[in-house]
C-alpha atoms as a PDB file:
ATOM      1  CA  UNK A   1     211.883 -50.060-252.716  1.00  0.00           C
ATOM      2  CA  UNK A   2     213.376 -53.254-251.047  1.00  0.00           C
ATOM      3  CA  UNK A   3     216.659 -54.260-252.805  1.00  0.00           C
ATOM      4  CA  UNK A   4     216.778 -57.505-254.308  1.00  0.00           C
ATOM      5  CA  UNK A   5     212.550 -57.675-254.873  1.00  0.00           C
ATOM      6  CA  UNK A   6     213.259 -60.915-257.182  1.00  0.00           C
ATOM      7  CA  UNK A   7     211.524 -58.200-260.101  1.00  0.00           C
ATOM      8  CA  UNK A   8     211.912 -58.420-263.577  1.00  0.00           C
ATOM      9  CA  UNK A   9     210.570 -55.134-266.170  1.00  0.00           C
ATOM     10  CA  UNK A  10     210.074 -55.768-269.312  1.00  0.00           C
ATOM     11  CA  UNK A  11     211.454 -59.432-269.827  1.00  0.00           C
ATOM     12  CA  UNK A  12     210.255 -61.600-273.259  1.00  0.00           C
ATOM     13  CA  UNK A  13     208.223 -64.451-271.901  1.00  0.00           C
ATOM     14  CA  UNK A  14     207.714 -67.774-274.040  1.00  0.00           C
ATOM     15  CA  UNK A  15     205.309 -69.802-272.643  1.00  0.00           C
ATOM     16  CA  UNK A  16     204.297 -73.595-273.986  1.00  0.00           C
ATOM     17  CA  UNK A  17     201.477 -74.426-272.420  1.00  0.00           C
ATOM     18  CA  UNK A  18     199.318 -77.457-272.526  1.00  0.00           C
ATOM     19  CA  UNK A  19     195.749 -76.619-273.504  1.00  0.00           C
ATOM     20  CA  UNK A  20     195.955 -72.894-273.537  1.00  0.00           C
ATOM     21  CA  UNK A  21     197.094 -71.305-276.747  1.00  0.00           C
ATOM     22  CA  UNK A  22     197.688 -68.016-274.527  1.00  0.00           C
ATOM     23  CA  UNK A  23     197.936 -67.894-270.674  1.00  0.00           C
ATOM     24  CA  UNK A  24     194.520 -66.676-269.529  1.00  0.00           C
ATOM     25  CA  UNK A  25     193.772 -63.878-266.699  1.00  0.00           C
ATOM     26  CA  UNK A  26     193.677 -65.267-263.383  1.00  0.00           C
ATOM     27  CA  UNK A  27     194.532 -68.908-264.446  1.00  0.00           C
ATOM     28  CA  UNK A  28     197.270 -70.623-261.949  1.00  0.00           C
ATOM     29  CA  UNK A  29     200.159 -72.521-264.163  1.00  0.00           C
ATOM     30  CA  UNK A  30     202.057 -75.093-262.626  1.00  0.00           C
ATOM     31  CA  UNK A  31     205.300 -75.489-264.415  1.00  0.00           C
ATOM     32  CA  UNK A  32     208.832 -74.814-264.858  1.00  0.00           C
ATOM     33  CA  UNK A  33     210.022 -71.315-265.383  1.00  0.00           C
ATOM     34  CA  UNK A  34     213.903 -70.500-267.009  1.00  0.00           C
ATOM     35  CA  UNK A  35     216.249 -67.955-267.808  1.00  0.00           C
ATOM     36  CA  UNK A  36     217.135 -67.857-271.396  1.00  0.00           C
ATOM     37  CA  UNK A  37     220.280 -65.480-271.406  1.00  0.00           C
ATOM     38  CA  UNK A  38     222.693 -64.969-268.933  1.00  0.00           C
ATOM     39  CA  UNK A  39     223.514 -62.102-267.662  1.00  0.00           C
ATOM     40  CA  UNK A  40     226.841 -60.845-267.815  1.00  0.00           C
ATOM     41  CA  UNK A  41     226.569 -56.989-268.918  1.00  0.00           C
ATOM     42  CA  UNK A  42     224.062 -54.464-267.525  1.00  0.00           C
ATOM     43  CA  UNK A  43     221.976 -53.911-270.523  1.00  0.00           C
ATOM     44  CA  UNK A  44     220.441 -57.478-272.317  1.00  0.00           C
ATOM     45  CA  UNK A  45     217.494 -58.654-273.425  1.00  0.00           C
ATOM     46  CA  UNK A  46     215.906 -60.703-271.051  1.00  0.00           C
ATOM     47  CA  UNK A  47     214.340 -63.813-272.108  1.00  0.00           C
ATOM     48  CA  UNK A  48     212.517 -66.397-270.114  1.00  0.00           C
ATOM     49  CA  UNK A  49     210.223 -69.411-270.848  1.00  0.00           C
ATOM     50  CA  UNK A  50     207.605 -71.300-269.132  1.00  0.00           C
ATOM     51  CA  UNK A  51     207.160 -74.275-269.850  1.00  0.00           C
ATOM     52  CA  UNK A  52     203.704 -75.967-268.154  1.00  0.00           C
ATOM     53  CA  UNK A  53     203.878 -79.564-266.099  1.00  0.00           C
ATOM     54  CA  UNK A  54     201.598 -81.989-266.742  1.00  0.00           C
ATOM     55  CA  UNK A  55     198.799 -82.374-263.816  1.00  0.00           C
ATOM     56  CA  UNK A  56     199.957 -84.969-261.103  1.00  0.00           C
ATOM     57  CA  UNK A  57     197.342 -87.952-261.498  1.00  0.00           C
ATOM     58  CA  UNK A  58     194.929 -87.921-258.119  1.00  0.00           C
ATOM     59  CA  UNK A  59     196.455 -89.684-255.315  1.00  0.00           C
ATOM     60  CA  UNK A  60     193.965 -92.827-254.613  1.00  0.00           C
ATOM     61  CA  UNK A  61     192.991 -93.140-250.979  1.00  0.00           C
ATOM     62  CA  UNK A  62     191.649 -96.508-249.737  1.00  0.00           C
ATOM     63  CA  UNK A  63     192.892 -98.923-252.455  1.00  0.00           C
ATOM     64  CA  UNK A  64     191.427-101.946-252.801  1.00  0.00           C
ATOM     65  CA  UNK A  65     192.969-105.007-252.071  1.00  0.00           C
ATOM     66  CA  UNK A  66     190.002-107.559-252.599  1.00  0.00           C
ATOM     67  CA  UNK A  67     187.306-107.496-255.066  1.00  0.00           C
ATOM     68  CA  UNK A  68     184.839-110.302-255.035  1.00  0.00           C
ATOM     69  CA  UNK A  69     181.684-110.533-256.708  1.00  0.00           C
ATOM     70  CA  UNK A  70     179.559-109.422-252.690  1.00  0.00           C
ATOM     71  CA  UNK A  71     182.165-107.239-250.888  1.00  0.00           C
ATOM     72  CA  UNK A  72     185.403-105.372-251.693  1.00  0.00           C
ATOM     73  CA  UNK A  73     188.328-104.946-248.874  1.00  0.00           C
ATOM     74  CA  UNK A  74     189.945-101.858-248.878  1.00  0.00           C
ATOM     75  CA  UNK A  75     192.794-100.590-247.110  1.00  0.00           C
ATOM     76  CA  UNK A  76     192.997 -97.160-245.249  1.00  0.00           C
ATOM     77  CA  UNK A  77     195.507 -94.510-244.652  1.00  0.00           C
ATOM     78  CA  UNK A  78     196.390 -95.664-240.981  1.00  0.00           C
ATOM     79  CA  UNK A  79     196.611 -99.322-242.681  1.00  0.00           C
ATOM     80  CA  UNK A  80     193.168-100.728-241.252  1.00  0.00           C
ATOM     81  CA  UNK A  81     190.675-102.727-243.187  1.00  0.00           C
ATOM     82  CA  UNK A  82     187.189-102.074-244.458  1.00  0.00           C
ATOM     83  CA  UNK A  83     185.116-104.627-245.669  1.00  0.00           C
ATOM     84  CA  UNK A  84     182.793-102.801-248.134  1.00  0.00           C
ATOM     85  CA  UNK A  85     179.353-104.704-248.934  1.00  0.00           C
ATOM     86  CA  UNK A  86     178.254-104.567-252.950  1.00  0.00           C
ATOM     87  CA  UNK A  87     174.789-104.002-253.759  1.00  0.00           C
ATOM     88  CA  UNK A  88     172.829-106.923-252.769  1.00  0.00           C
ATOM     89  CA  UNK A  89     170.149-108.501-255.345  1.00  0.00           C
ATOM     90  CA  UNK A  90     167.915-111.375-253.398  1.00  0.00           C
ATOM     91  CA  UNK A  91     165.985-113.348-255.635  1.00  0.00           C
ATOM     92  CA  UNK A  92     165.358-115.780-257.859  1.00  0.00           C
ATOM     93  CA  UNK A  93     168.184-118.830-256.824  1.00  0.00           C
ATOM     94  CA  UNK A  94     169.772-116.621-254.479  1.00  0.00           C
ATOM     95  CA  UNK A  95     168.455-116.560-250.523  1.00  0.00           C
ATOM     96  CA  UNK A  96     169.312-114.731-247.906  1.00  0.00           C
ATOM     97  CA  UNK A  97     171.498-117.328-246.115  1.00  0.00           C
ATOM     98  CA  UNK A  98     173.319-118.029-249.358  1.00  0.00           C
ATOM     99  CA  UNK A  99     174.162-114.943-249.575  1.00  0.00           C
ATOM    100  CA  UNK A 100     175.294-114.792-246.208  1.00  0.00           C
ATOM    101  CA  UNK A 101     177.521-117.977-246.841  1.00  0.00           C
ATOM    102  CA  UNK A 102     178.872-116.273-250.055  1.00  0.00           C
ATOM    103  CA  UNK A 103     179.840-113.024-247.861  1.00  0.00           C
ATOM    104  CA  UNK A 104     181.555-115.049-245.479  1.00  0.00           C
ATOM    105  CA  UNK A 105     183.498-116.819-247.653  1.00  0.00           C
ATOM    106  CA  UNK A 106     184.607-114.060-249.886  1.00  0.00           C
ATOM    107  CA  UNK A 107     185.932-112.382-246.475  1.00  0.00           C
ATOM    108  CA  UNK A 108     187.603-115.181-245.030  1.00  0.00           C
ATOM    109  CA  UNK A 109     189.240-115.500-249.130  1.00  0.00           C
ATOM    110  CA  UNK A 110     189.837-111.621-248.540  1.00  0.00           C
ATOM    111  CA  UNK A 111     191.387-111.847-245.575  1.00  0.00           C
ATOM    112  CA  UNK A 112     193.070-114.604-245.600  1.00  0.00           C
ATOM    113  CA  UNK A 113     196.586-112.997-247.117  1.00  0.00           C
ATOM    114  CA  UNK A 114     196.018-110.151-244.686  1.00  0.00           C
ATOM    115  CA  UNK A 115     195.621-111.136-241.198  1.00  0.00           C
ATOM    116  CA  UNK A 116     197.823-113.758-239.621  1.00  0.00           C
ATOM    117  CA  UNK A 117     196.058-116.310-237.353  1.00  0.00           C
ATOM    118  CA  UNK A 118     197.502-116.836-233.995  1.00  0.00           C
END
């Protein structure tokens, strides 16, 4: 057997968990796990606890930094820009070139803070 395996028989584990009223078989916990007693003579009772971290919120890739009503602007990773077109509805009061004139003027409005003009 290796010495110093990091193993611990027959500890007394109190776990506070999130959702789970018991930790189930072959579930992953991501948390914090502590020593309740120190150890200063040979023979104690060992006593830990777990204690379960809340999950991390998702990391949002391309945020966007313009929203208009026909195209959003977002921003990736490597700090380029994507124009993003919205669905487009032709009809009724709206034509093809106003839309076209609305699209353009939404991205010059878009990217107006973010590219400087030479």
């Amino acid at each position: 057997m290796k010495k110093n395996c990091n193993t611990h028989i027959g500890v007394n584990l109190k776990t506070l968990l999130r959702k789970d009223r018991q930790a189930k078989t072959g579930k992953n916990y991501v948390g914090v796990l502590s020593r309740d007693v120190e150890c200063d003579e040979f023979l104690y009772d060992e006593h830990f606890t777990f204690i379960e971290m809340p999950p991390k919120p998702p990391v949002k890739h391309n945020p966007k930094v313009f929203d208009g009503k026909r195209i959003s602007i977002t921003r990736r990773d490597d700090g380029t820009y994507r124009p993003n077109f919205k669905p487009m509805h032709i009809g009724g009061r709206l034509t093809l070139s106003r839309y076209v004139y609305e699209v353009y003027m939404e991205l010059c409005e878009g990217l107006s803070g973010l590219i400087e003009e030479v």
